[in-house]
C-alpha atoms as a PDB file:
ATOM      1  CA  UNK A   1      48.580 -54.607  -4.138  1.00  0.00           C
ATOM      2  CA  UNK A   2      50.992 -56.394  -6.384  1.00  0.00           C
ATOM      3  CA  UNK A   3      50.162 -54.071  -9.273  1.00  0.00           C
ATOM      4  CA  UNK A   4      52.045 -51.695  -7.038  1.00  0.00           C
ATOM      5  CA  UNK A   5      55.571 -53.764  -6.426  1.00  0.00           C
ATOM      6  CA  UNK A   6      58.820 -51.947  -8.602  1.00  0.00           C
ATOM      7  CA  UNK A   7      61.173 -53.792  -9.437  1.00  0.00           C
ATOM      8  CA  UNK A   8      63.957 -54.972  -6.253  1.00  0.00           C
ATOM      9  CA  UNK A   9      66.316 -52.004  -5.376  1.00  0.00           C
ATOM     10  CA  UNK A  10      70.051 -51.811  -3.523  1.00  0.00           C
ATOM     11  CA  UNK A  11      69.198 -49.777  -0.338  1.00  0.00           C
ATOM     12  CA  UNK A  12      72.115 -48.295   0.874  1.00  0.00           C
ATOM     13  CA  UNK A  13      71.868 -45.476   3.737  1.00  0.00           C
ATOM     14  CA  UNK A  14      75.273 -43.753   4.893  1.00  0.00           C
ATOM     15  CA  UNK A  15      75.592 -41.113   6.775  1.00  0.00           C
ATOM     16  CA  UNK A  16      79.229 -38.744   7.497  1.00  0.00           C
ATOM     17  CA  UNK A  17      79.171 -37.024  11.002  1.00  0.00           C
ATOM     18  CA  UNK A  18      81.933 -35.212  12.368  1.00  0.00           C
ATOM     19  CA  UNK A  19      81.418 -36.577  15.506  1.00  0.00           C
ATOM     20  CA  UNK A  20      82.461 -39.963  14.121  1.00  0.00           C
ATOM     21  CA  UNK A  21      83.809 -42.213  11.361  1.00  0.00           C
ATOM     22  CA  UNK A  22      81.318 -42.943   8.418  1.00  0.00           C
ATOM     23  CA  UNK A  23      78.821 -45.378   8.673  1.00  0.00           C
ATOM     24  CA  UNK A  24      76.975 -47.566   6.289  1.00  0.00           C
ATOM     25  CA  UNK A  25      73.698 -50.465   6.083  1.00  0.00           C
ATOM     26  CA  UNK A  26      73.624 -52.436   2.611  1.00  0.00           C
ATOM     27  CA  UNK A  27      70.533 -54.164   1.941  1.00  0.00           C
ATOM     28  CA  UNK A  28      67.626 -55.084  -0.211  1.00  0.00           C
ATOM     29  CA  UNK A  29      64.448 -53.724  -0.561  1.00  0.00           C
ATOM     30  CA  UNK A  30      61.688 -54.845   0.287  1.00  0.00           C
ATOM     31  CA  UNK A  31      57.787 -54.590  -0.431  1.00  0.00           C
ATOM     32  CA  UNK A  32      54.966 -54.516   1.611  1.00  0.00           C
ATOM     33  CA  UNK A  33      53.087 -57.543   1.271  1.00  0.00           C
ATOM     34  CA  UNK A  34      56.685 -59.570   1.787  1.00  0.00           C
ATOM     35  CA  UNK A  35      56.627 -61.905   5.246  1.00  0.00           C
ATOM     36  CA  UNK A  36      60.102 -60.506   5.684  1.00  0.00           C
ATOM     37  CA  UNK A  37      61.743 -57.559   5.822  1.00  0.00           C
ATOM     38  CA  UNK A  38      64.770 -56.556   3.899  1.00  0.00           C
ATOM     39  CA  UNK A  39      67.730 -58.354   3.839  1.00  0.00           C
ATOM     40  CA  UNK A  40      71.318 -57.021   5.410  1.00  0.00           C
ATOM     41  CA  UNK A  41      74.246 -57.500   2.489  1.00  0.00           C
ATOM     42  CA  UNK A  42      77.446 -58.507   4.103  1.00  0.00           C
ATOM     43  CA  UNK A  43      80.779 -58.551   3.017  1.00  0.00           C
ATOM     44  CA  UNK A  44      80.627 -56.296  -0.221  1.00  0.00           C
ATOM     45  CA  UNK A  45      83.155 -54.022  -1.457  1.00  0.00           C
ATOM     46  CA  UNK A  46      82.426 -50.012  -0.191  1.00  0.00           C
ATOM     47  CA  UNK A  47      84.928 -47.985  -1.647  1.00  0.00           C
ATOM     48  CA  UNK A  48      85.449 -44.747   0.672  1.00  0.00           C
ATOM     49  CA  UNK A  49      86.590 -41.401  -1.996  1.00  0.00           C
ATOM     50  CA  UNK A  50      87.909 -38.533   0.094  1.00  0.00           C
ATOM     51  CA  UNK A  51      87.842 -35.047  -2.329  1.00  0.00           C
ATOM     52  CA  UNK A  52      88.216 -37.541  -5.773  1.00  0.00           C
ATOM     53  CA  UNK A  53      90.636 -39.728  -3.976  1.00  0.00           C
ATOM     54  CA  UNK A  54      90.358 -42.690  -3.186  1.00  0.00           C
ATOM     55  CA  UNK A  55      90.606 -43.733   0.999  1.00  0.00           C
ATOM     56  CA  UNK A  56      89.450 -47.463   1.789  1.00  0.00           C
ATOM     57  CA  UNK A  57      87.062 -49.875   1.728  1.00  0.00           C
ATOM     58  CA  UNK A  58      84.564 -50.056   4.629  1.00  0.00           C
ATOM     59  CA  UNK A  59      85.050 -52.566   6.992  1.00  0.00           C
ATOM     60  CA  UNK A  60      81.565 -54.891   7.582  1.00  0.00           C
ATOM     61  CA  UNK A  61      80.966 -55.637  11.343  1.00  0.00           C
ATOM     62  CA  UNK A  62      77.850 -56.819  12.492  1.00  0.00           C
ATOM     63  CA  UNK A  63      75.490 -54.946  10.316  1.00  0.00           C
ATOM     64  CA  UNK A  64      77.242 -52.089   9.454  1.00  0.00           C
ATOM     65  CA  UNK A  65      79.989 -50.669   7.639  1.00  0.00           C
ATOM     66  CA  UNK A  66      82.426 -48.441   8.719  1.00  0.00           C
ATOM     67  CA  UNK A  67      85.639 -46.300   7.415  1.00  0.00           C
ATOM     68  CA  UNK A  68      88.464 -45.675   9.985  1.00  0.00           C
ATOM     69  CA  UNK A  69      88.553 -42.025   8.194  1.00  0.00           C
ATOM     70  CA  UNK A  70      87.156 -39.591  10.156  1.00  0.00           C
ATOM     71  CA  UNK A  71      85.454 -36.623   8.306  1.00  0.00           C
ATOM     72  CA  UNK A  72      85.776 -32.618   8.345  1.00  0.00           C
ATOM     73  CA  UNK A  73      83.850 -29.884   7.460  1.00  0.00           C
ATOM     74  CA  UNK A  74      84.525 -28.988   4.018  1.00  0.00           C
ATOM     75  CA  UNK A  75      85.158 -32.443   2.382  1.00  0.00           C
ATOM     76  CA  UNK A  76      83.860 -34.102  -0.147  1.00  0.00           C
ATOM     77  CA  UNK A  77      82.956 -37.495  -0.060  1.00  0.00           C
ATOM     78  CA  UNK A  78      81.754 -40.361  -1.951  1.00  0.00           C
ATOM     79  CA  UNK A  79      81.433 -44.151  -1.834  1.00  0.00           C
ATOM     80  CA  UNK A  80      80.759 -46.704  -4.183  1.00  0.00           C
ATOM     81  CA  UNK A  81      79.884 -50.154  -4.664  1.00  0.00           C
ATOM     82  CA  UNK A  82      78.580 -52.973  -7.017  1.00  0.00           C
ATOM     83  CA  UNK A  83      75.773 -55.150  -6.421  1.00  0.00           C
ATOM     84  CA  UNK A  84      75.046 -58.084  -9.079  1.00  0.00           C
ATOM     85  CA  UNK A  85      76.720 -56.383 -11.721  1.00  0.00           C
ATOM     86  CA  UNK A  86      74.894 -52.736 -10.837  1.00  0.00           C
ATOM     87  CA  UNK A  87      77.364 -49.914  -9.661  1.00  0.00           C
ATOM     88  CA  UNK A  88      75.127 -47.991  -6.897  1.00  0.00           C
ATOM     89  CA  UNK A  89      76.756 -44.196  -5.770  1.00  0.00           C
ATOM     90  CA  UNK A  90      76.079 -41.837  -3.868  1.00  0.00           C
ATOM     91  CA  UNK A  91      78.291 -38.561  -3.153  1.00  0.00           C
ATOM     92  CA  UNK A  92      77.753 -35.273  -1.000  1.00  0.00           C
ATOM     93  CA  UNK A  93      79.388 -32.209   0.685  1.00  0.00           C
ATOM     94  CA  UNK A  94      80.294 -32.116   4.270  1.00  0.00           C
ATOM     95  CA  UNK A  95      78.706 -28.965   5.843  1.00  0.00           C
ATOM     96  CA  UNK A  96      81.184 -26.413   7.151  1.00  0.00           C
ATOM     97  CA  UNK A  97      80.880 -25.489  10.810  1.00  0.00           C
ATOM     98  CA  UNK A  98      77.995 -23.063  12.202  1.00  0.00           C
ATOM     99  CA  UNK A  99      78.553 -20.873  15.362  1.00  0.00           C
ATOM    100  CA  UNK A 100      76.288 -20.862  18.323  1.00  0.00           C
ATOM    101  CA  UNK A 101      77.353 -17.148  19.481  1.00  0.00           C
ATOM    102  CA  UNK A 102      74.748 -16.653  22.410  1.00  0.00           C
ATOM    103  CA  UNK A 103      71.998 -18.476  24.612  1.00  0.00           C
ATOM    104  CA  UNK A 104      70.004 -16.730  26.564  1.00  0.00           C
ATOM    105  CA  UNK A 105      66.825 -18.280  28.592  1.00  0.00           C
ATOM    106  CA  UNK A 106      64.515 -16.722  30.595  1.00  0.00           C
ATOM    107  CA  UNK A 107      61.445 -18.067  32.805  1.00  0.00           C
ATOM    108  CA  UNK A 108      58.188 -17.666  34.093  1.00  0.00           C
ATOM    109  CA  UNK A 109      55.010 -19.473  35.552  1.00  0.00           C
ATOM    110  CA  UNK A 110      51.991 -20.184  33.263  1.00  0.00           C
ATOM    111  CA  UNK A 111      48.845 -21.963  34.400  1.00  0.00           C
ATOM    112  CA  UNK A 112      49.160 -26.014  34.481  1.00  0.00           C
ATOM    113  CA  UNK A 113      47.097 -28.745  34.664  1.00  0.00           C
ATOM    114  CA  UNK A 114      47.098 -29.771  38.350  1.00  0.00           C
ATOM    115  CA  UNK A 115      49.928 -31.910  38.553  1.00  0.00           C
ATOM    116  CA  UNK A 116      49.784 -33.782  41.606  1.00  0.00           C
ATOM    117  CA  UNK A 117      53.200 -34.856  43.218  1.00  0.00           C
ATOM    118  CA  UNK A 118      54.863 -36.289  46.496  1.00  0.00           C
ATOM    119  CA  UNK A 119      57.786 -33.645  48.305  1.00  0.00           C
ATOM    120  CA  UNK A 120      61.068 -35.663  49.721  1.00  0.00           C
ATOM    121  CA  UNK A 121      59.036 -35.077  53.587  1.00  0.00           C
ATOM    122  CA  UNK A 122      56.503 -37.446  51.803  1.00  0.00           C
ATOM    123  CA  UNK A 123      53.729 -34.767  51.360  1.00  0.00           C
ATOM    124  CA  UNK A 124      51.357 -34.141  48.554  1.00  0.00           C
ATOM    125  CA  UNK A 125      51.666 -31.235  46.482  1.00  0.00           C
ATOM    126  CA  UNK A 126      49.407 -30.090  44.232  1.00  0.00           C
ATOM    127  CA  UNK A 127      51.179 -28.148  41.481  1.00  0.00           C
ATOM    128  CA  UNK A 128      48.584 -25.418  39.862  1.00  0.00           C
ATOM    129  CA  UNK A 129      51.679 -23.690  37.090  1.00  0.00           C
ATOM    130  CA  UNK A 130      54.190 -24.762  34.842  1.00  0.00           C
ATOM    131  CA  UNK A 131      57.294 -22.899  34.335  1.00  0.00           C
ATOM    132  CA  UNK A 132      57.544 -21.574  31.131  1.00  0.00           C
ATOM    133  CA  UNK A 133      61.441 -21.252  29.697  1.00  0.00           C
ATOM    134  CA  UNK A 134      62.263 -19.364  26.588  1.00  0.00           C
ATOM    135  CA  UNK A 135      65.393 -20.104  24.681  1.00  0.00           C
ATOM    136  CA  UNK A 136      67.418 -17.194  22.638  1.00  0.00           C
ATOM    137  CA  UNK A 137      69.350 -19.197  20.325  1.00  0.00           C
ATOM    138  CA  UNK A 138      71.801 -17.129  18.207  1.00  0.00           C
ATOM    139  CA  UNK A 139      74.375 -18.490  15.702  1.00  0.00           C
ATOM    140  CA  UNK A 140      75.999 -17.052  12.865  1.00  0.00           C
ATOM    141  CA  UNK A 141      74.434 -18.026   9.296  1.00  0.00           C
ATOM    142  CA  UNK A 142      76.430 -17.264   5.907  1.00  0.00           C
ATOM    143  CA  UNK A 143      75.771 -16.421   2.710  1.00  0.00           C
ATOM    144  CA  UNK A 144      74.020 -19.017   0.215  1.00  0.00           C
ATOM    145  CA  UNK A 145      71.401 -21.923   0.751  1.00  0.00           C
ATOM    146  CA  UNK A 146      71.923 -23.718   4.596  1.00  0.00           C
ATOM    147  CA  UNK A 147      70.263 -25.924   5.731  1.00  0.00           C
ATOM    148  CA  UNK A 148      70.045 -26.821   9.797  1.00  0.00           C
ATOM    149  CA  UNK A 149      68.382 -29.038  12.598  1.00  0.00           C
ATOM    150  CA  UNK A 150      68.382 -28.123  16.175  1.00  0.00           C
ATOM    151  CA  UNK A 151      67.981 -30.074  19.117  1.00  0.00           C
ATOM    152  CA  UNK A 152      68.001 -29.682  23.024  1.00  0.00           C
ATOM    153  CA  UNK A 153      68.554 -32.289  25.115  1.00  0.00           C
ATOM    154  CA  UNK A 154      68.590 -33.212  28.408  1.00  0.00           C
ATOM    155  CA  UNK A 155      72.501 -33.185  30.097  1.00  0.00           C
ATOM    156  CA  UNK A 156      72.366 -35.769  32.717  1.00  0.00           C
ATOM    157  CA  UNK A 157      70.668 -39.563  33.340  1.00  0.00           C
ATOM    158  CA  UNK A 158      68.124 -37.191  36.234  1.00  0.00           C
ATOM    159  CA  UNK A 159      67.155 -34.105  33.882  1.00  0.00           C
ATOM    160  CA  UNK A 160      63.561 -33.373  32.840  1.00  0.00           C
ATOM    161  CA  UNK A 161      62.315 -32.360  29.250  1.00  0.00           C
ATOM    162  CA  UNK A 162      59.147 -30.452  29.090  1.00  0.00           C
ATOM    163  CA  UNK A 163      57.121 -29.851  26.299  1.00  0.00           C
ATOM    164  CA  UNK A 164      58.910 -28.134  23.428  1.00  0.00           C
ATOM    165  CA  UNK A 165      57.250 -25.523  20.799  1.00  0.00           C
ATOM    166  CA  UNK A 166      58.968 -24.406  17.992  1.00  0.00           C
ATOM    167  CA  UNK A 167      55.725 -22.262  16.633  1.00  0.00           C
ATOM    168  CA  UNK A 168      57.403 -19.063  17.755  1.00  0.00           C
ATOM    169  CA  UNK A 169      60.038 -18.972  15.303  1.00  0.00           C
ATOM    170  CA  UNK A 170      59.274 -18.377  11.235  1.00  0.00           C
ATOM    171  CA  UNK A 171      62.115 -20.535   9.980  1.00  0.00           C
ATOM    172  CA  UNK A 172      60.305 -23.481  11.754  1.00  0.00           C
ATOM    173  CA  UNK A 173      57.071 -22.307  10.192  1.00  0.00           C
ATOM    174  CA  UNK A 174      58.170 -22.444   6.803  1.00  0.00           C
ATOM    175  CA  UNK A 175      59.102 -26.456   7.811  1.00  0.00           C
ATOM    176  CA  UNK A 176      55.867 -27.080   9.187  1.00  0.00           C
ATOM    177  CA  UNK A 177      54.439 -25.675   5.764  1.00  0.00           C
ATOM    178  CA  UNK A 178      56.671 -27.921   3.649  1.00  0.00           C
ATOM    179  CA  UNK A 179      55.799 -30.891   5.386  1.00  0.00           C
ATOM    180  CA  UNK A 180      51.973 -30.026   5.663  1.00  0.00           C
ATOM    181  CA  UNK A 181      51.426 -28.211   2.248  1.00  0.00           C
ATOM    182  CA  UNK A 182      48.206 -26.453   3.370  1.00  0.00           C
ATOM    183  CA  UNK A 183      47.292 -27.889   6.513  1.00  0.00           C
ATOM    184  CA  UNK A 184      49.759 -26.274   8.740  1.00  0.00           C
ATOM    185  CA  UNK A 185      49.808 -26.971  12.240  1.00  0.00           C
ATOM    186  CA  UNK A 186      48.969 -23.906  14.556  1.00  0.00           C
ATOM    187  CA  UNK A 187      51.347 -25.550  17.577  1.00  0.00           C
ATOM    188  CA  UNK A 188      54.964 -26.923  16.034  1.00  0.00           C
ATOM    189  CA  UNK A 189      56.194 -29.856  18.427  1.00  0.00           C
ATOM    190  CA  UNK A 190      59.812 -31.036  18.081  1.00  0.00           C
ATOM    191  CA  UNK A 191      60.844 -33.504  20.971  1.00  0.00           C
ATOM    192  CA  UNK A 192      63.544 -34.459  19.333  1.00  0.00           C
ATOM    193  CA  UNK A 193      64.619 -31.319  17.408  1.00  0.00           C
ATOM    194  CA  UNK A 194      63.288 -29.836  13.812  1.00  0.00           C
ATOM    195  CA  UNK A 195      65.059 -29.118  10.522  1.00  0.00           C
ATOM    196  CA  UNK A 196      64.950 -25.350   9.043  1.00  0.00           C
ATOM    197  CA  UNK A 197      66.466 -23.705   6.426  1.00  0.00           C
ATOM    198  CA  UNK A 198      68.008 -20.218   5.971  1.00  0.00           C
ATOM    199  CA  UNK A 199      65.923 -18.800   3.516  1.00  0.00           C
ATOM    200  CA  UNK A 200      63.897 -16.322   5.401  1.00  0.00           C
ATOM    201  CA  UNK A 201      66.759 -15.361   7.283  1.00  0.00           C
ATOM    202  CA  UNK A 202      69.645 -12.746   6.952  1.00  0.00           C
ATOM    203  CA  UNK A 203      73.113 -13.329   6.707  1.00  0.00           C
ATOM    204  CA  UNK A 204      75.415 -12.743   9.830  1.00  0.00           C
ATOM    205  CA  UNK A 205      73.530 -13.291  13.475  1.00  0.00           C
ATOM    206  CA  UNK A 206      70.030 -14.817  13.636  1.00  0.00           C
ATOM    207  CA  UNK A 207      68.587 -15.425  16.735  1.00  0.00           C
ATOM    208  CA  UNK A 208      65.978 -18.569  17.154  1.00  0.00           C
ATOM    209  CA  UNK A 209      62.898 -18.834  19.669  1.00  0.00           C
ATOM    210  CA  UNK A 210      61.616 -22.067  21.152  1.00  0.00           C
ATOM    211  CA  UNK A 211      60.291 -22.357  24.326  1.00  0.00           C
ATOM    212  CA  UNK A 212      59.703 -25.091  27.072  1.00  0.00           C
ATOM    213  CA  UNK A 213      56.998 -25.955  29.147  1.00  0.00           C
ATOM    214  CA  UNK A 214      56.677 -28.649  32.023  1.00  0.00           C
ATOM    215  CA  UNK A 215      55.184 -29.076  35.149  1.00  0.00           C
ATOM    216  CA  UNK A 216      57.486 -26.728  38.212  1.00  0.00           C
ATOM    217  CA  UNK A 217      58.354 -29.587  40.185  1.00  0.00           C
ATOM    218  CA  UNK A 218      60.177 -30.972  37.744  1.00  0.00           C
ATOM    219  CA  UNK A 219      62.729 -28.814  37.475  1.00  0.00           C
ATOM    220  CA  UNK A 220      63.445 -28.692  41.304  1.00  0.00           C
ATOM    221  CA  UNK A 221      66.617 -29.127  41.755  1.00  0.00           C
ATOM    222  CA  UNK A 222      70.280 -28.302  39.376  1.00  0.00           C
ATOM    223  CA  UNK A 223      70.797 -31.801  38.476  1.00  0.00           C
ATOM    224  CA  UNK A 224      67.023 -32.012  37.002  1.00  0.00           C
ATOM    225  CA  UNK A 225      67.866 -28.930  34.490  1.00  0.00           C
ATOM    226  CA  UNK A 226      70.914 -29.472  32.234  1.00  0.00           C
ATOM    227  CA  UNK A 227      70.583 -29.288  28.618  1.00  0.00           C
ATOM    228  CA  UNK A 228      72.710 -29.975  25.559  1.00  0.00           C
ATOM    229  CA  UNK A 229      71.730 -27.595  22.623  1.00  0.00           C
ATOM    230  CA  UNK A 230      72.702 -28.980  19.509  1.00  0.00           C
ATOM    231  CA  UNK A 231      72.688 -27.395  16.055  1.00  0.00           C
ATOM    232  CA  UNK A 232      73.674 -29.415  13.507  1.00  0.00           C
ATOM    233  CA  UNK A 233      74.520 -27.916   9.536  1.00  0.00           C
ATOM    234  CA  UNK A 234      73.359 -30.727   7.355  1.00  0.00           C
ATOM    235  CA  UNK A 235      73.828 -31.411   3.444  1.00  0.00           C
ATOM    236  CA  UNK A 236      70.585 -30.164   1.152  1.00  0.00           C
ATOM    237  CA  UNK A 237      69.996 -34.014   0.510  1.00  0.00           C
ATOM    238  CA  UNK A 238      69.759 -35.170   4.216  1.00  0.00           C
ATOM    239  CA  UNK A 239      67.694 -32.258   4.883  1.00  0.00           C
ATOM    240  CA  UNK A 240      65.391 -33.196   1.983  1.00  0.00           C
ATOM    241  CA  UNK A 241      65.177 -36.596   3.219  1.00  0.00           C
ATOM    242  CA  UNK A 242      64.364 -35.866   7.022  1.00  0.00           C
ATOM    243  CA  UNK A 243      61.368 -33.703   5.370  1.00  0.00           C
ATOM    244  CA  UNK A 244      60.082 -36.777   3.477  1.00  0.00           C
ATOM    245  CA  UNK A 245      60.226 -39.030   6.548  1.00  0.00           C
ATOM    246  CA  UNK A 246      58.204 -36.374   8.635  1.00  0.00           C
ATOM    247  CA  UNK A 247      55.873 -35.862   6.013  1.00  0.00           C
ATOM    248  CA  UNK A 248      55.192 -39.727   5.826  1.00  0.00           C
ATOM    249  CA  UNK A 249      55.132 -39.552  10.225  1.00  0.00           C
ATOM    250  CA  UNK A 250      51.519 -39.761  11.454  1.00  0.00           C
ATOM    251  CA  UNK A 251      52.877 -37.634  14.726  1.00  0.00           C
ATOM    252  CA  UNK A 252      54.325 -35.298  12.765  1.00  0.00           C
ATOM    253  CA  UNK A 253      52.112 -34.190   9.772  1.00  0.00           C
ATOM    254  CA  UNK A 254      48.489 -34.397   8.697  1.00  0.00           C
ATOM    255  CA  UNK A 255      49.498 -36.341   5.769  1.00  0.00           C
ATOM    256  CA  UNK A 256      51.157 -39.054   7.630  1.00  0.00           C
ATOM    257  CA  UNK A 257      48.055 -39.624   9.686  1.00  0.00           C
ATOM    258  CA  UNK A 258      46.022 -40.094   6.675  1.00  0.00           C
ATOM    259  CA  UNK A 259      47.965 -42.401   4.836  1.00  0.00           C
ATOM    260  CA  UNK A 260      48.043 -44.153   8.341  1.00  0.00           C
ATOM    261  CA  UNK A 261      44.267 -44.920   7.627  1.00  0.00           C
ATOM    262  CA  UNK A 262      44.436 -45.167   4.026  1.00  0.00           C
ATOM    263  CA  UNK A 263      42.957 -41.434   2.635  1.00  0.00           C
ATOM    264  CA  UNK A 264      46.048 -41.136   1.161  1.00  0.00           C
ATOM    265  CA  UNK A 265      48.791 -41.682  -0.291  1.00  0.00           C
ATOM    266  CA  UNK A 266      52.392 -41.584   1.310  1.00  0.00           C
ATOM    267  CA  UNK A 267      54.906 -39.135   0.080  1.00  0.00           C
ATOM    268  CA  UNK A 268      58.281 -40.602  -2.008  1.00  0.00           C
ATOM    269  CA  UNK A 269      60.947 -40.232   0.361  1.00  0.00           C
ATOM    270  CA  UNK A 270      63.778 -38.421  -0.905  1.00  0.00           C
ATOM    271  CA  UNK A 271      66.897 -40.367  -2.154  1.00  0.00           C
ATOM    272  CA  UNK A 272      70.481 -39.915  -3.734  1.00  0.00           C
ATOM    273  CA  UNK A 273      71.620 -43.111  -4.648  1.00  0.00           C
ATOM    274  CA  UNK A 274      72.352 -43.697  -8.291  1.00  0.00           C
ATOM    275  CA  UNK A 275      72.070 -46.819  -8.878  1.00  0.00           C
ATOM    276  CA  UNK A 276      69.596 -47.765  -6.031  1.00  0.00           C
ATOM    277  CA  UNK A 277      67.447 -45.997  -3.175  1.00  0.00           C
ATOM    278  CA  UNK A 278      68.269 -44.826   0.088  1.00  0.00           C
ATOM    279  CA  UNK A 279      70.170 -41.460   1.314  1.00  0.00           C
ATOM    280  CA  UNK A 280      73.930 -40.266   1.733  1.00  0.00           C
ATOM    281  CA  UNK A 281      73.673 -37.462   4.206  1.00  0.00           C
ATOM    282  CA  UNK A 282      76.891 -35.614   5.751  1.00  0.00           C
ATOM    283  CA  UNK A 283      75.991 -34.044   9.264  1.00  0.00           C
ATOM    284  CA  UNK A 284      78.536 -31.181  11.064  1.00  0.00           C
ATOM    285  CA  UNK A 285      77.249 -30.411  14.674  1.00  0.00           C
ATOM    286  CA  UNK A 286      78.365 -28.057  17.122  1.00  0.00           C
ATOM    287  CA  UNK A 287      76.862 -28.044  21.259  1.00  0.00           C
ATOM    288  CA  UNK A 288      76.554 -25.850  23.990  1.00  0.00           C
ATOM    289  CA  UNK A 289      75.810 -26.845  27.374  1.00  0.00           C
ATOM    290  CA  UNK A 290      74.047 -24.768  29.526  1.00  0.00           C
ATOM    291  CA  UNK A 291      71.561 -24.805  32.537  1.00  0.00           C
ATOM    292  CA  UNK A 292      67.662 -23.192  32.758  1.00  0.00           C
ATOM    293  CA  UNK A 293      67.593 -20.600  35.104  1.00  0.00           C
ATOM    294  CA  UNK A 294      65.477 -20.920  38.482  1.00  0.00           C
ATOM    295  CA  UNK A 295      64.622 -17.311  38.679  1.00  0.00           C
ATOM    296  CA  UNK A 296      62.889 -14.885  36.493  1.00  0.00           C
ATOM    297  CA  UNK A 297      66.614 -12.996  35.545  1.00  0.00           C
ATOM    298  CA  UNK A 298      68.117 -13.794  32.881  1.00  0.00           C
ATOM    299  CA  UNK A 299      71.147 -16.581  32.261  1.00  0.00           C
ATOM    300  CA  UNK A 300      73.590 -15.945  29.641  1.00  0.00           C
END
């Protein structure tokens, strides 16, 4: 294995979201036959650049560094910092603003597997369907490259996510294929949301399908059915990276489960840092809330 170690590396992973001030982890690399992992660097000098300017230095707190700027859409943003004498950089664009314009769901009952639960007048219930709930997804794409990830959530401590497929939509397709070369996946899973890209799509409205399947007791009652749909425009280089670390994920691709068992070899996840490894990604989200429907009419 040692024929294998490079040489030590800077790691440093920072990511600008809207939804908060920036955020950094310093550390060292490490390799895989080390009896430790990598090692946190405290106290160095981040220098924050807002649009060429310069804003701060990132405060250090407990494993993580973070600006008091808070970032728009539209900046540009860098940071900086030197490391035993090596300058390691990073710099990126922060995504403007995409439009969710419409959500529509509808529902229906599909056959289950049997589920088996207890009723509040402490009766058994055997459960033979699932409801079925398609989401409409519409938001407003421009002109050039974008890239995207969508997620829906549950809204509330009490609400119930059922299976999710993404296979129904061709923008999530064209992920699946970048992450599986070849071996494409004939059912696209995404419990925690999916990256895409604009490139099959036209400019102005564009309307996503995903749908949602779970057993019909589970969505019983108002409380058990709020969701948060998310869509969040992300830089080229985070969306390169999230490809790299699904490629490498043994639930998520057919390469990751081979390189699990050792047929082959993992992918090089994508990075941006001159100077050392790791990513710089800038995030800008917009939500809708909204609730599934419990009838077979349509909820807008």
């Amino acid at each position: 294995m040692e024929k294998y170690r490079s040489k030590p590396y800077i790691v440093l992973n920072c990511i600008a979201n809207c939804d908060t001030t920036i955020l950094a982890e310093l550390s060292s690399s490490w390799f895989y036959t080390d009896n430790y992992y990598s090692q946190e660097i405290p106290k160095a000098r981040i220098g924050l650049y807002i649009n060429g300017k310069y804003k701060e230095d990132m405060i250090y707190n407990k494993g993580i560094y973070q600006s008091n700027y808070h970032p728009i859409p539209g900046d540009s943003i860098s940071v900086n910092t030197i490391i035993n004498g090596v300058e390691i950089f990073a710099a990126d664009y922060m995504p403007l603003e995409t439009k969710i314009t419409n959500i529509e769901i509808t529902q229906t009952e599909v056959p289950g597997a049997g589920n088996v639960y207890i009723d509040p007048d402490n009766k058994m219930i055997i459960n033979e369907t699932d409801k079925e709930f398609t989401y409409n997804i519409t938001f407003r794409n421009t002109c050039g490259k974008q890239f995207y990830y969508l997620q829906i959530d549950v809204d509330g401590t009490k609400s119930f996510l059922g299976e999710m497929n993404y296979s129904y939509e061709p923008a999530f397709r064209i992920t699946e294929e970048k992450i599986n070369k070849t071996l494409s996946s004939t059912k696209i899973g995404g419990q925690f949301g999916l990256p895409f890209s604009n490139e099959s799509m036209n400019e102005g409205d564009n309307t996503l399908v995903i749908k949602e399947t779970g057993p019909a007791f589970e969505y019983n009652s108002e409380e058990k059915c709020g969701r948060v749909i998310t869509l969040y425009t992300i830089s080229e280089a985070y969306y390169k990276y999230i490809l790299t670390l699904l490629a490498n994920d043994s639930d998520s691709s057919w390469q990751g489960g081979l390189s699990d068992i050792g047929l082959s070899e993992p992918i090089k996840i994508y990075s941006n840092i001159n100077g050392g490894i790791g990513i710089f990604g800038c995030i800008t989200p917009t939500r809708k809330k909204i609730s599934l429907p419990f009838s077979l009419v349509s909820r807008k």
